[in-house]
C-alpha atoms as a PDB file:
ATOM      1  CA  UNK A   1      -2.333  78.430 143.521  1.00  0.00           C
ATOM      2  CA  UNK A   2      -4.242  78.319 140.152  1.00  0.00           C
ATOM      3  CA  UNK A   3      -1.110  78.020 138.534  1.00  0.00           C
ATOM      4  CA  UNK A   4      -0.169  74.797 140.120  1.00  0.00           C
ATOM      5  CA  UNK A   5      -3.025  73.026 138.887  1.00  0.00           C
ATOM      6  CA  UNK A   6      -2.509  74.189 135.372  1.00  0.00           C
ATOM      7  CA  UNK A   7       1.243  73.070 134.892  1.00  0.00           C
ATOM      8  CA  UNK A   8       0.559  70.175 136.799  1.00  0.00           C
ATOM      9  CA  UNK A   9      -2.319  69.391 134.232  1.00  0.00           C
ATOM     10  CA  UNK A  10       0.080  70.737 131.322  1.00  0.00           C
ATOM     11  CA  UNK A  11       2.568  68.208 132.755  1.00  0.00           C
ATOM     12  CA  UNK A  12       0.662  64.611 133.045  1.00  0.00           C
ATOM     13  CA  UNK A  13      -0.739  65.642 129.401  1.00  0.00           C
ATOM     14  CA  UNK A  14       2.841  65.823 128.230  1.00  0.00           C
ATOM     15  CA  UNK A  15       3.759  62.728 130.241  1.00  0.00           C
ATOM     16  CA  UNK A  16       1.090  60.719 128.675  1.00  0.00           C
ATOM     17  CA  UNK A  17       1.703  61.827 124.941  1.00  0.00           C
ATOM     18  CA  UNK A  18       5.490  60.292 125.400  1.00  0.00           C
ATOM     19  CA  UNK A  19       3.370  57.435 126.675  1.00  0.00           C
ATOM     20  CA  UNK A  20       1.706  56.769 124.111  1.00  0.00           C
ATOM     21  CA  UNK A  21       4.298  57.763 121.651  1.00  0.00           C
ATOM     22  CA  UNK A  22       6.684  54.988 123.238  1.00  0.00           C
ATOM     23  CA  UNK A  23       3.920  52.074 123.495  1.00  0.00           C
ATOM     24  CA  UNK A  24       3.363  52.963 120.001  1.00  0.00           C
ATOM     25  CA  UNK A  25       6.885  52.564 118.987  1.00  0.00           C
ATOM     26  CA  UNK A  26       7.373  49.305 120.991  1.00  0.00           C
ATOM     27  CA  UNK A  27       4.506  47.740 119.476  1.00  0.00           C
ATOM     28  CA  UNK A  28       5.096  48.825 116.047  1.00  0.00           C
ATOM     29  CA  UNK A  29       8.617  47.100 116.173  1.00  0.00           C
ATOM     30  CA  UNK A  30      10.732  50.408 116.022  1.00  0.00           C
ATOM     31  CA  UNK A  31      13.473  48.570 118.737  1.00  0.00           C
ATOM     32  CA  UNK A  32      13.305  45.396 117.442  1.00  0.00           C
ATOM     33  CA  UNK A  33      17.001  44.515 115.767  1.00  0.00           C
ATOM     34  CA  UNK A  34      17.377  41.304 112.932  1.00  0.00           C
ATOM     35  CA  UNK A  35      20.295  42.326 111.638  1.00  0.00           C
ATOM     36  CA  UNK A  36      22.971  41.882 115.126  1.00  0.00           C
ATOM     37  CA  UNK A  37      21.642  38.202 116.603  1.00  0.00           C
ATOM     38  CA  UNK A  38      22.120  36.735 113.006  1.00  0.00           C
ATOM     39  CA  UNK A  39      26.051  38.301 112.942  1.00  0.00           C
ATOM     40  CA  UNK A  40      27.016  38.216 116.502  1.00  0.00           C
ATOM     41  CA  UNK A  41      28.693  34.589 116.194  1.00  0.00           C
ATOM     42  CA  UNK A  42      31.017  36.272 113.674  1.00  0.00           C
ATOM     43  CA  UNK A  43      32.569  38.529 115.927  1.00  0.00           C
ATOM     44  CA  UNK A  44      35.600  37.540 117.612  1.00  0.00           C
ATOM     45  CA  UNK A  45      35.305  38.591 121.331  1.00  0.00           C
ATOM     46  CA  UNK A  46      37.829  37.158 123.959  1.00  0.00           C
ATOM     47  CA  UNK A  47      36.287  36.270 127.011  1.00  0.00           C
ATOM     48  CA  UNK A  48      36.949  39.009 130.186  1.00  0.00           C
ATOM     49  CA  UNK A  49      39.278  37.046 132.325  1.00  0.00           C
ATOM     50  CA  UNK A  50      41.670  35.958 129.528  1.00  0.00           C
ATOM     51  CA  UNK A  51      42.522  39.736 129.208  1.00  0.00           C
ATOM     52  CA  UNK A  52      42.864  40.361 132.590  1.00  0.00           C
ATOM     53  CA  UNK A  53      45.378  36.813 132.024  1.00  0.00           C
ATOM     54  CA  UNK A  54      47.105  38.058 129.682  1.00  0.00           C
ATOM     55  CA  UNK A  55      47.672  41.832 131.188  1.00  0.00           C
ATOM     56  CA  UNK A  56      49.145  40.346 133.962  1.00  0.00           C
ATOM     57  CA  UNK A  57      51.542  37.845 131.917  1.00  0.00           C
ATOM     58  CA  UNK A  58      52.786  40.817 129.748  1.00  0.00           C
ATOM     59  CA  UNK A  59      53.343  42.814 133.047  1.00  0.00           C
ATOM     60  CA  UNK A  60      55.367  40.392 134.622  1.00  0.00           C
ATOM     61  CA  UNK A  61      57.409  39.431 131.293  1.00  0.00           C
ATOM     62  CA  UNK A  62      57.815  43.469 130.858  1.00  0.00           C
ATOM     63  CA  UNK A  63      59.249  43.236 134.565  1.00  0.00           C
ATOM     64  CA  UNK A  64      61.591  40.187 133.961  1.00  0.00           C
ATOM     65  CA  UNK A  65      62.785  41.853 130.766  1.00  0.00           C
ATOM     66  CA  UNK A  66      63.995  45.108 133.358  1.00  0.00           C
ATOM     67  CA  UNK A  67      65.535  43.281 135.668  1.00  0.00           C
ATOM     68  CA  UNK A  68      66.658  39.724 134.962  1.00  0.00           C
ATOM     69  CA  UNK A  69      67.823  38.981 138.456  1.00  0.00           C
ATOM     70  CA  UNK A  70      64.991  39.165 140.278  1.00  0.00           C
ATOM     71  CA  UNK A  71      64.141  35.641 138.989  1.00  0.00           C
END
């Protein structure tokens, strides 16, 4: 029963050095990114429901082009 006590003791320790660890990381600006907001407006991205658009229109061209009659 002693044993309990002593890995849950052993465990909240451990839990509160990653604690610590992380608020000292936050605050010391380790995840904070400069570099991607100022570049982000370069990038080229299509919006989601023009691919889904255009998917469809090549699937239904691809199934004119097989058969021709069912036009």
């Amino acid at each position: 029963m002693s044993i309990i006590v002593v890995l849950i003791g052993i465990s909240l320790a451990i839990a509160i050095v990653f604690l610590v660890i992380f608020y000292w990381s936050m605050k010391s600006g380790q995840y904070d990114d400069t570099y991607t907001p100022s570049v982000r407006i370069l990038f080229d991205q299509k919006p989601t429901g023009a691919k889904k658009t255009d998917d469809a229109a090549q699937r239904a061209e691809s199934s004119r082009a097989r058969d021709p009659q069912k036009n």
